[in-house]
PDB file of N, CA and C in Angstrom:
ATOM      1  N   UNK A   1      68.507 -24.929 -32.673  1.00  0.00           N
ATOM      2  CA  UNK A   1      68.061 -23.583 -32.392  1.00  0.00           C
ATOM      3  C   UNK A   1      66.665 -23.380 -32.993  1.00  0.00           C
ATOM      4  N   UNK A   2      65.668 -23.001 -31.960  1.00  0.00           N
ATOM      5  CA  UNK A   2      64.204 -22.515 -32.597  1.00  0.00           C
ATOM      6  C   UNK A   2      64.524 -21.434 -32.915  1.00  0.00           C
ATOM      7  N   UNK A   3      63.400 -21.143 -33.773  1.00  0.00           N
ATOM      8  CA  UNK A   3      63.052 -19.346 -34.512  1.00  0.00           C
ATOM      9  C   UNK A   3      63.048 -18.410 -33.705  1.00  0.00           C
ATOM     10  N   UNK A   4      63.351 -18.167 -32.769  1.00  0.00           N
ATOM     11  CA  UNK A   4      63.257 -16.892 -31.798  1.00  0.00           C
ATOM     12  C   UNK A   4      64.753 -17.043 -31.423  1.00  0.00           C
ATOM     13  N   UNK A   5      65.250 -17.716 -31.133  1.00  0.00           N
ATOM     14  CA  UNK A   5      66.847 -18.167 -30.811  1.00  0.00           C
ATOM     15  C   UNK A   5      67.655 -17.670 -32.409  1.00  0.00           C
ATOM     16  N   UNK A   6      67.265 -18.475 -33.197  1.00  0.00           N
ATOM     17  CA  UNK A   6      68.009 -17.751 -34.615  1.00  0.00           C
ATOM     18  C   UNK A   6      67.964 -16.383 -34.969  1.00  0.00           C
ATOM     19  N   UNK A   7      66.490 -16.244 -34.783  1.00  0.00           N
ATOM     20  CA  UNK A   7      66.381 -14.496 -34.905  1.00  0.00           C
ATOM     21  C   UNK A   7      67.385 -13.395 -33.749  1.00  0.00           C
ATOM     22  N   UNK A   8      67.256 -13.876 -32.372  1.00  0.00           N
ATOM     23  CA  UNK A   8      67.891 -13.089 -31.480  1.00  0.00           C
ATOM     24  C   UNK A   8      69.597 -13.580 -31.418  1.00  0.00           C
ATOM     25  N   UNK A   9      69.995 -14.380 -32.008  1.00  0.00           N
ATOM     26  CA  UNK A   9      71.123 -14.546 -31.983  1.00  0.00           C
ATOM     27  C   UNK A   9      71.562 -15.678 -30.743  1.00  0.00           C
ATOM     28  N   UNK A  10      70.760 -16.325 -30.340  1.00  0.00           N
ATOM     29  CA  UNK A  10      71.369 -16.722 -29.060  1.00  0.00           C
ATOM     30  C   UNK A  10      70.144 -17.274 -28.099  1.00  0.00           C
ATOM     31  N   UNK A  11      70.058 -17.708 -27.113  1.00  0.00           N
ATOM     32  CA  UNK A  11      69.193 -17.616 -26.066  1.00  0.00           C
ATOM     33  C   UNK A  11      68.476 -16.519 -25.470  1.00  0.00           C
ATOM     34  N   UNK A  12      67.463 -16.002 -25.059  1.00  0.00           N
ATOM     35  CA  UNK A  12      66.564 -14.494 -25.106  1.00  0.00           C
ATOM     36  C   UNK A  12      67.868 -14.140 -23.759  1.00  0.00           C
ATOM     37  N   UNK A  13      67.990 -15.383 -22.870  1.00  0.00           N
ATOM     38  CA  UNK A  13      68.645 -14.707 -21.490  1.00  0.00           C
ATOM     39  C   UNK A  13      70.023 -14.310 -21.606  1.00  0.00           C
ATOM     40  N   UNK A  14      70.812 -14.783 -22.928  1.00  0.00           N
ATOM     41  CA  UNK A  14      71.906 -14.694 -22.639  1.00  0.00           C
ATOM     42  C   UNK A  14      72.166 -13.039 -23.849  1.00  0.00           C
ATOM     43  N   UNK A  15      71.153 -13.043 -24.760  1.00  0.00           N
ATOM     44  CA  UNK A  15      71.168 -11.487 -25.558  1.00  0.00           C
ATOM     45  C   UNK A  15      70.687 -10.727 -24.760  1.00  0.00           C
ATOM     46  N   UNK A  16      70.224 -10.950 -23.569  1.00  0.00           N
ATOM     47  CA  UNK A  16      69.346  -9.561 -22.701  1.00  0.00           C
ATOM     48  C   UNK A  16      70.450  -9.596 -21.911  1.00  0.00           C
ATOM     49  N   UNK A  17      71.453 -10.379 -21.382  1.00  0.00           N
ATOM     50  CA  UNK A  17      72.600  -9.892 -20.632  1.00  0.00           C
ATOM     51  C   UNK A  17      74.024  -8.936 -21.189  1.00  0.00           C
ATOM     52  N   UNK A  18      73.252  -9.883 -22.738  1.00  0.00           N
ATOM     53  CA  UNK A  18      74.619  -8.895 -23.430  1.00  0.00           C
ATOM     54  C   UNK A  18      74.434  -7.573 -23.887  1.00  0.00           C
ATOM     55  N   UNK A  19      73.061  -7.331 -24.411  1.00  0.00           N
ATOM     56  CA  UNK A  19      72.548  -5.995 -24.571  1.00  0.00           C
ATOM     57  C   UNK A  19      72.852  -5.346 -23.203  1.00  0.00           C
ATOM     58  N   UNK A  20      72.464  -5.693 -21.919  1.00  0.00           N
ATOM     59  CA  UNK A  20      72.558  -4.756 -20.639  1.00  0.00           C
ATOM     60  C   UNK A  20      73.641  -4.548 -20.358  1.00  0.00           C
ATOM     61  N   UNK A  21      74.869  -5.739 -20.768  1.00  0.00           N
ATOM     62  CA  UNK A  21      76.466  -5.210 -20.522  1.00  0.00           C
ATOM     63  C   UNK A  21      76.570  -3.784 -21.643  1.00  0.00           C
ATOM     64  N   UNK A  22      76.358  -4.171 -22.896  1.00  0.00           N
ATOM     65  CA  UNK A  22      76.798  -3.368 -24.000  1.00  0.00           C
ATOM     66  C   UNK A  22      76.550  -1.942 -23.733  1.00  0.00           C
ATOM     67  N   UNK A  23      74.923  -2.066 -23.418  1.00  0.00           N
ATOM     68  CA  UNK A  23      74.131  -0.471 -22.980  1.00  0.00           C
ATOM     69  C   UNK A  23      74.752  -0.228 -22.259  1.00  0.00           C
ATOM     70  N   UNK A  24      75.533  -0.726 -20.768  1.00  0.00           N
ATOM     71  CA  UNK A  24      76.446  -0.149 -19.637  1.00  0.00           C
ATOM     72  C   UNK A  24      77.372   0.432 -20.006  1.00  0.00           C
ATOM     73  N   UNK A  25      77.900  -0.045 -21.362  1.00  0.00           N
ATOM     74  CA  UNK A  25      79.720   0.092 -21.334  1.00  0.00           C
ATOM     75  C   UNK A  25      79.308   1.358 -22.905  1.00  0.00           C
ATOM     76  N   UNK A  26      78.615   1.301 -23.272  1.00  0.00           N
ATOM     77  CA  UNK A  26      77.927   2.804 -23.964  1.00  0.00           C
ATOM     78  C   UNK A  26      77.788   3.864 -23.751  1.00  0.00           C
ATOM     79  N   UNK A  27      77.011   3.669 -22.245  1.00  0.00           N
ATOM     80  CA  UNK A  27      76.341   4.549 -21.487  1.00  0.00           C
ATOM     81  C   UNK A  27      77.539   5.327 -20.945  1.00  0.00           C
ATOM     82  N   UNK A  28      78.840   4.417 -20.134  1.00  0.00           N
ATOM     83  CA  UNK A  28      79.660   4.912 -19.798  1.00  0.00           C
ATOM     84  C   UNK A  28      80.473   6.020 -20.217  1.00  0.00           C
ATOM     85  N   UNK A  29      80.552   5.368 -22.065  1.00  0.00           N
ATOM     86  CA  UNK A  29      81.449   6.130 -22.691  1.00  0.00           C
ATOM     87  C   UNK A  29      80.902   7.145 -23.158  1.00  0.00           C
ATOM     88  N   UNK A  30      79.357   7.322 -23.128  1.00  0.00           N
ATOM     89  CA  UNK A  30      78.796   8.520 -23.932  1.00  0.00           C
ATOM     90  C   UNK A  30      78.900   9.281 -22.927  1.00  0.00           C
ATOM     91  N   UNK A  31      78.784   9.042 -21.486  1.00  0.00           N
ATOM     92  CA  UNK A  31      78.392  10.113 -20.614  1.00  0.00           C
ATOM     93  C   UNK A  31      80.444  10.609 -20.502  1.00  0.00           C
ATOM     94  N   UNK A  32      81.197  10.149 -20.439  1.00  0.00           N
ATOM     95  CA  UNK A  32      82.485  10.397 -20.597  1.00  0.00           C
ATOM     96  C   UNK A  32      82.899  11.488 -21.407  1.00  0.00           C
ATOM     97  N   UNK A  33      81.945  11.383 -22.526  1.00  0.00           N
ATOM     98  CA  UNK A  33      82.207  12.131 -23.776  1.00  0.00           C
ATOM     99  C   UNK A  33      81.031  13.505 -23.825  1.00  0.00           C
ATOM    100  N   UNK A  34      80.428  13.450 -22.737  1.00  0.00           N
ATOM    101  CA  UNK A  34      79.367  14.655 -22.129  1.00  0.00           C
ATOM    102  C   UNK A  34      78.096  14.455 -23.496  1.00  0.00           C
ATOM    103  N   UNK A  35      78.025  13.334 -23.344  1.00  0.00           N
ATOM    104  CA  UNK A  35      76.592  13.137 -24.383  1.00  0.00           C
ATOM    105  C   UNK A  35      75.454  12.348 -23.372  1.00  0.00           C
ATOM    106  N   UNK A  36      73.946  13.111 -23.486  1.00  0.00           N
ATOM    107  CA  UNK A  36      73.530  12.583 -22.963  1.00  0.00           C
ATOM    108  C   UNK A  36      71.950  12.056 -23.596  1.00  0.00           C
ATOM    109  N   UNK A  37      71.312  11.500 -23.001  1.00  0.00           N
ATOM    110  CA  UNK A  37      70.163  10.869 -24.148  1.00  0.00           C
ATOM    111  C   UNK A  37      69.338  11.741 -24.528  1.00  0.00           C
ATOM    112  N   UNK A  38      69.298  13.406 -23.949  1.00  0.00           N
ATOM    113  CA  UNK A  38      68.620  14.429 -24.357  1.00  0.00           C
ATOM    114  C   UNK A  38      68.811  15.087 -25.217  1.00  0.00           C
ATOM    115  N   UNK A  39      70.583  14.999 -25.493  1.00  0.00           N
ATOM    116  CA  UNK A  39      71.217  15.759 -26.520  1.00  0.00           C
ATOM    117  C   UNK A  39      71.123  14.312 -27.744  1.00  0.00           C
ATOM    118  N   UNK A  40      70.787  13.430 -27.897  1.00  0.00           N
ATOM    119  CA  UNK A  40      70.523  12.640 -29.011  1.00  0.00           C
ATOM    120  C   UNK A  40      69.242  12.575 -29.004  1.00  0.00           C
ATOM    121  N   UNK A  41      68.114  12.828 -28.763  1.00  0.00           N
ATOM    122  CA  UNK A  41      67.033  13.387 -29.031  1.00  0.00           C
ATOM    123  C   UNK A  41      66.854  14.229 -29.475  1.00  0.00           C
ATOM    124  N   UNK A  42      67.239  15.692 -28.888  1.00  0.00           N
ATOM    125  CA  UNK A  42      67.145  16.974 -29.694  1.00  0.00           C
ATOM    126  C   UNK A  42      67.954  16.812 -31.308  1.00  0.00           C
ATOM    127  N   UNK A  43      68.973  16.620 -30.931  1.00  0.00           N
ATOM    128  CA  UNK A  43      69.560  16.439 -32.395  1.00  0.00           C
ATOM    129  C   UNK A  43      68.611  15.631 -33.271  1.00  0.00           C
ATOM    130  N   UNK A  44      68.228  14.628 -32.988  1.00  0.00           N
ATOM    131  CA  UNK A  44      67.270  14.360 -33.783  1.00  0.00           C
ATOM    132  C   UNK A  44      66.019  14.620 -34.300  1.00  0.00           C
ATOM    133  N   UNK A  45      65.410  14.922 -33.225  1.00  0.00           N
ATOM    134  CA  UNK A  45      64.159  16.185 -33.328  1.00  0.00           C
ATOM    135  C   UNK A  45      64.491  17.393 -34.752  1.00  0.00           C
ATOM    136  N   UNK A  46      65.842  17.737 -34.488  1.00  0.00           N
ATOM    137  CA  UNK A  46      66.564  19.151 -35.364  1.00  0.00           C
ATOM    138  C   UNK A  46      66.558  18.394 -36.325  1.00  0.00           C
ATOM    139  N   UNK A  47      67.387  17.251 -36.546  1.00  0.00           N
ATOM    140  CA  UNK A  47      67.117  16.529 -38.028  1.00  0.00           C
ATOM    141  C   UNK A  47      65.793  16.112 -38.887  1.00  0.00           C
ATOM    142  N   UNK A  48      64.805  15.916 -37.359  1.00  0.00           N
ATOM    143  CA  UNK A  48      63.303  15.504 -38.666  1.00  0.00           C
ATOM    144  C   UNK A  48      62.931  17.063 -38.946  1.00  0.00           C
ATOM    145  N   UNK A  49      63.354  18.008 -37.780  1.00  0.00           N
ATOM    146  CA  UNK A  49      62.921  19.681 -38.469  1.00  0.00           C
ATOM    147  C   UNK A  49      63.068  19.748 -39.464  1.00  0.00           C
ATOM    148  N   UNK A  50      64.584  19.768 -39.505  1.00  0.00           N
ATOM    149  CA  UNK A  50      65.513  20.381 -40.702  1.00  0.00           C
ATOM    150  C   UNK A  50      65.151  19.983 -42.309  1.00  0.00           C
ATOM    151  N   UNK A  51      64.589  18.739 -42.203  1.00  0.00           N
ATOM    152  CA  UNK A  51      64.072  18.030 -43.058  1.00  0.00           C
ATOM    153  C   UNK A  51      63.024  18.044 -43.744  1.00  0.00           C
ATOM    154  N   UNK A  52      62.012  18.215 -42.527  1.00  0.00           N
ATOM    155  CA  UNK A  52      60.518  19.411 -42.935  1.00  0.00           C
ATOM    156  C   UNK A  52      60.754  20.518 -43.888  1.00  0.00           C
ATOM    157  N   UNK A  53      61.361  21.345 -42.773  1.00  0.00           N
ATOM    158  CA  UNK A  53      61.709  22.397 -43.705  1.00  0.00           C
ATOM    159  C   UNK A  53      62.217  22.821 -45.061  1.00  0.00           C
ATOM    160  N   UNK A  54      63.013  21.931 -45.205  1.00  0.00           N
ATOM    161  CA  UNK A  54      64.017  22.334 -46.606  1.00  0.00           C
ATOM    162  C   UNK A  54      63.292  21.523 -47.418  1.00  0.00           C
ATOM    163  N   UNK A  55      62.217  20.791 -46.975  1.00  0.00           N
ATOM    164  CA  UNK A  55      61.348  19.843 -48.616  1.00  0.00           C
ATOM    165  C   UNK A  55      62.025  19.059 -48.828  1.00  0.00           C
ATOM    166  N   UNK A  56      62.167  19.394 -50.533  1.00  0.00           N
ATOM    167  CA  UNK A  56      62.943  18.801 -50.948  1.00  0.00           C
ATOM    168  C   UNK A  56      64.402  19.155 -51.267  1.00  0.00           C
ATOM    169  N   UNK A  57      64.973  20.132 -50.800  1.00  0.00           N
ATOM    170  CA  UNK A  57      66.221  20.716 -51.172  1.00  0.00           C
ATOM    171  C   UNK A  57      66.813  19.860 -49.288  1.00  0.00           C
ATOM    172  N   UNK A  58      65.859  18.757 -48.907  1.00  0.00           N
ATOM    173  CA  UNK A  58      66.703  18.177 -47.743  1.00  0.00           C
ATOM    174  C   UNK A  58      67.255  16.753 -48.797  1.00  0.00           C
ATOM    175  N   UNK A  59      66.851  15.917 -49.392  1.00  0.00           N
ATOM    176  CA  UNK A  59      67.459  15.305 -50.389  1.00  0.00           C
ATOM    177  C   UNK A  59      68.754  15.564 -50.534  1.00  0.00           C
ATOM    178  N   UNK A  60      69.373  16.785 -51.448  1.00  0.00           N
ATOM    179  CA  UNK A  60      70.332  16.765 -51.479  1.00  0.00           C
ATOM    180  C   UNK A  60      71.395  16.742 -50.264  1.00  0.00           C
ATOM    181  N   UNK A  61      70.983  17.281 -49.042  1.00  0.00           N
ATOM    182  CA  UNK A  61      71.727  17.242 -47.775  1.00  0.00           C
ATOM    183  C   UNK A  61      71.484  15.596 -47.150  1.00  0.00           C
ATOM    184  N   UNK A  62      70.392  15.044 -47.548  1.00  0.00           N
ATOM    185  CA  UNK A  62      70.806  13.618 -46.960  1.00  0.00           C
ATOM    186  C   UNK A  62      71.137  12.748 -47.794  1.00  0.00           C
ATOM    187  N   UNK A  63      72.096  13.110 -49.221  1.00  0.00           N
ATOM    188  CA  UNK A  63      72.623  12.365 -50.483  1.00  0.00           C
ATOM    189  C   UNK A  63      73.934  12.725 -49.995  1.00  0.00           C
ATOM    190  N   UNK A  64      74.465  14.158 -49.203  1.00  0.00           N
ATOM    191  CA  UNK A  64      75.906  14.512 -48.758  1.00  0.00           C
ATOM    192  C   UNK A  64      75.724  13.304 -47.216  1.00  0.00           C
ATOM    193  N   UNK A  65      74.918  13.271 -46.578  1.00  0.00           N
ATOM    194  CA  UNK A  65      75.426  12.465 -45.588  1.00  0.00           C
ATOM    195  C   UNK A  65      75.172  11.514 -45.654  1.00  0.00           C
ATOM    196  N   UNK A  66      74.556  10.948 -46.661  1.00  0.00           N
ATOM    197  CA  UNK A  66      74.603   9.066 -47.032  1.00  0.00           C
ATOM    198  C   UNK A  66      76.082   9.174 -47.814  1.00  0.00           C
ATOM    199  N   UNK A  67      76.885   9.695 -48.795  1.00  0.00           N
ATOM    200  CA  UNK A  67      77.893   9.903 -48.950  1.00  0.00           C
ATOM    201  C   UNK A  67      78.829   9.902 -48.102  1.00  0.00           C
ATOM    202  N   UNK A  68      78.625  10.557 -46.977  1.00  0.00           N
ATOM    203  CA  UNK A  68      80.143  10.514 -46.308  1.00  0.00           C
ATOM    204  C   UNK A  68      79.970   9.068 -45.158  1.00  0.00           C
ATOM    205  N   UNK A  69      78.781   8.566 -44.921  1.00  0.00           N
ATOM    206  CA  UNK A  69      79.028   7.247 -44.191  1.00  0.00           C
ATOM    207  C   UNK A  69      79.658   6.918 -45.205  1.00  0.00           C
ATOM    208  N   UNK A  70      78.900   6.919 -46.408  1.00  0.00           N
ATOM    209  CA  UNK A  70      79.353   5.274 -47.204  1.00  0.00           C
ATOM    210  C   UNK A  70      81.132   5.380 -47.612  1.00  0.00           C
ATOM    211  N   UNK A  71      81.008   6.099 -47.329  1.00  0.00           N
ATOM    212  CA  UNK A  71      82.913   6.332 -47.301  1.00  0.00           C
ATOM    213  C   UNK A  71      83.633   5.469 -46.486  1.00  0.00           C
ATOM    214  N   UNK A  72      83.378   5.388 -45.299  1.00  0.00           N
ATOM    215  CA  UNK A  72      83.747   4.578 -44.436  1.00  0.00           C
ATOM    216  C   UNK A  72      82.851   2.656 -44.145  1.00  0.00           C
ATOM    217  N   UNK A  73      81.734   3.031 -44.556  1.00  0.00           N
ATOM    218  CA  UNK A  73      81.030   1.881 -44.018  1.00  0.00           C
ATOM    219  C   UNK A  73      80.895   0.516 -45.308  1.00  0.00           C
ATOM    220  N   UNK A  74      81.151   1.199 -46.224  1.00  0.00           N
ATOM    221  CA  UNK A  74      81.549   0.488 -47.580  1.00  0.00           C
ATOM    222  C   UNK A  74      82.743  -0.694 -47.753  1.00  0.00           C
ATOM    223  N   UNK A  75      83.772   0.604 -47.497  1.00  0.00           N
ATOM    224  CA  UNK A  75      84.950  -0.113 -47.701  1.00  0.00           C
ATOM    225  C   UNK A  75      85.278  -1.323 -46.187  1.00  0.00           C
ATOM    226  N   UNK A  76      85.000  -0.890 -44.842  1.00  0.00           N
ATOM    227  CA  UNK A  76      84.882  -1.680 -43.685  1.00  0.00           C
ATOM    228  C   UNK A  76      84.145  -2.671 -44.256  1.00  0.00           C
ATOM    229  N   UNK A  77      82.918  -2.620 -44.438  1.00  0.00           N
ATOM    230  CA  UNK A  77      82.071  -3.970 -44.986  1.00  0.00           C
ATOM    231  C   UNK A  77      82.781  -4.606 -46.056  1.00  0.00           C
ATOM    232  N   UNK A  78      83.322  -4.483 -47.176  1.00  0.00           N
ATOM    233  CA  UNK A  78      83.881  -5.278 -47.785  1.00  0.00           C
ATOM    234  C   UNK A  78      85.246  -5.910 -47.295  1.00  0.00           C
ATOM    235  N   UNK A  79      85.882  -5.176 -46.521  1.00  0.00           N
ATOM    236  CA  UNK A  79      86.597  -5.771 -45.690  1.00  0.00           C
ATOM    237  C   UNK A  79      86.396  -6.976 -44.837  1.00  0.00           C
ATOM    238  N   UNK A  80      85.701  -6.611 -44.176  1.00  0.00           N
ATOM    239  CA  UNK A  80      85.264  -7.698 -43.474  1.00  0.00           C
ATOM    240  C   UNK A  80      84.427  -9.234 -43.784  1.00  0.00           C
ATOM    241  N   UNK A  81      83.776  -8.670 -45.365  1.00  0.00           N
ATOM    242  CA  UNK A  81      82.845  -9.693 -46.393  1.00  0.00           C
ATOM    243  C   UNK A  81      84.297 -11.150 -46.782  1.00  0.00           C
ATOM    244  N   UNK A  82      85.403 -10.066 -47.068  1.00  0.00           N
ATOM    245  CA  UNK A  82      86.610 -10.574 -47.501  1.00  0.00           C
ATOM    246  C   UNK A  82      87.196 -11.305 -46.490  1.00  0.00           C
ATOM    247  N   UNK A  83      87.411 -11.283 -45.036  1.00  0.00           N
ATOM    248  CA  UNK A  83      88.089 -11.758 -44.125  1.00  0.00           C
ATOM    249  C   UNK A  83      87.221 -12.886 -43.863  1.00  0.00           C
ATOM    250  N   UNK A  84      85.979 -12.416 -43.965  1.00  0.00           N
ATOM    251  CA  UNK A  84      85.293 -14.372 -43.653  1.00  0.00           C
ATOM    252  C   UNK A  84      85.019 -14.691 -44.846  1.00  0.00           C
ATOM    253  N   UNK A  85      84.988 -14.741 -46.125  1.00  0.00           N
ATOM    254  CA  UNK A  85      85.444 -15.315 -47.047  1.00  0.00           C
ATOM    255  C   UNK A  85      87.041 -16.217 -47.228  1.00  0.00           C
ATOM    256  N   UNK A  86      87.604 -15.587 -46.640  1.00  0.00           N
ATOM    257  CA  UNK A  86      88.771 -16.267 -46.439  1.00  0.00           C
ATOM    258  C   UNK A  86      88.656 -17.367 -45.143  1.00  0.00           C
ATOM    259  N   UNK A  87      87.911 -17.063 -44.400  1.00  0.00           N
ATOM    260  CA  UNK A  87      87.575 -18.517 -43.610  1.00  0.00           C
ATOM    261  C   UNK A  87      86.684 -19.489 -43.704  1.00  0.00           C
ATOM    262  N   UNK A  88      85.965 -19.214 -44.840  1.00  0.00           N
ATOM    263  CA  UNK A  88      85.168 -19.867 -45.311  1.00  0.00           C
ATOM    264  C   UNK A  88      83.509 -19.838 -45.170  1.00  0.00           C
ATOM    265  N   UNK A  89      83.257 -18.614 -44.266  1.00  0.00           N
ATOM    266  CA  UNK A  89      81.617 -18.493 -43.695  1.00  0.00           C
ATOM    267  C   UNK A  89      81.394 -17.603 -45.091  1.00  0.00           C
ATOM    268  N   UNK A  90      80.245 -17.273 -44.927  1.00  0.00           N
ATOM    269  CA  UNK A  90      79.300 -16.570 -46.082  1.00  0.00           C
ATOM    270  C   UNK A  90      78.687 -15.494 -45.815  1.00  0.00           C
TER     271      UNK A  90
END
């Protein structure tokens, strides 16, 4: 594997097929779920606002929502650190 293959995981043709399946089967489920790429823009737009605005009293509101991922994304990751540890990858 060359350096562009290690970096992308794979062959460029066979990660650009899997990204275009993945984005399909995303796309599907977001629009299912009445989300659309305008409403994850605005929301985000509202988040760099919100952020402006409050200075620094936005800190503490993005210390509550780095908190509540890491609730979940913590314990999953060590989970999973543990399950291929047990098969022997790193």
């Amino acid at each position: 594997m060359n350096g562009l293959q290690r970096f992308m995981g794979g062959s460029p043709a066979q990660v650009l097929l899997r990204l275009i399946v993945l984005s399909l089967v995303v796309g599907i489920v977001l629009s299912a779920l009445g989300i659309s790429p305008y409403d994850i823009l605005a929301r985000l737009e509202a988040f760099v606002r919100r952020i402006w605005n409050m200075g620094f009293g936005a800190i503490g509101w993005i210390w509550n929502y780095f908190l509540l991922g890491a609730v979940i994304v913590i314990p999953v990751w060590i989970v999973i650190r543990l399950l291929n540890l047990g098969r022997g990858k790193s």
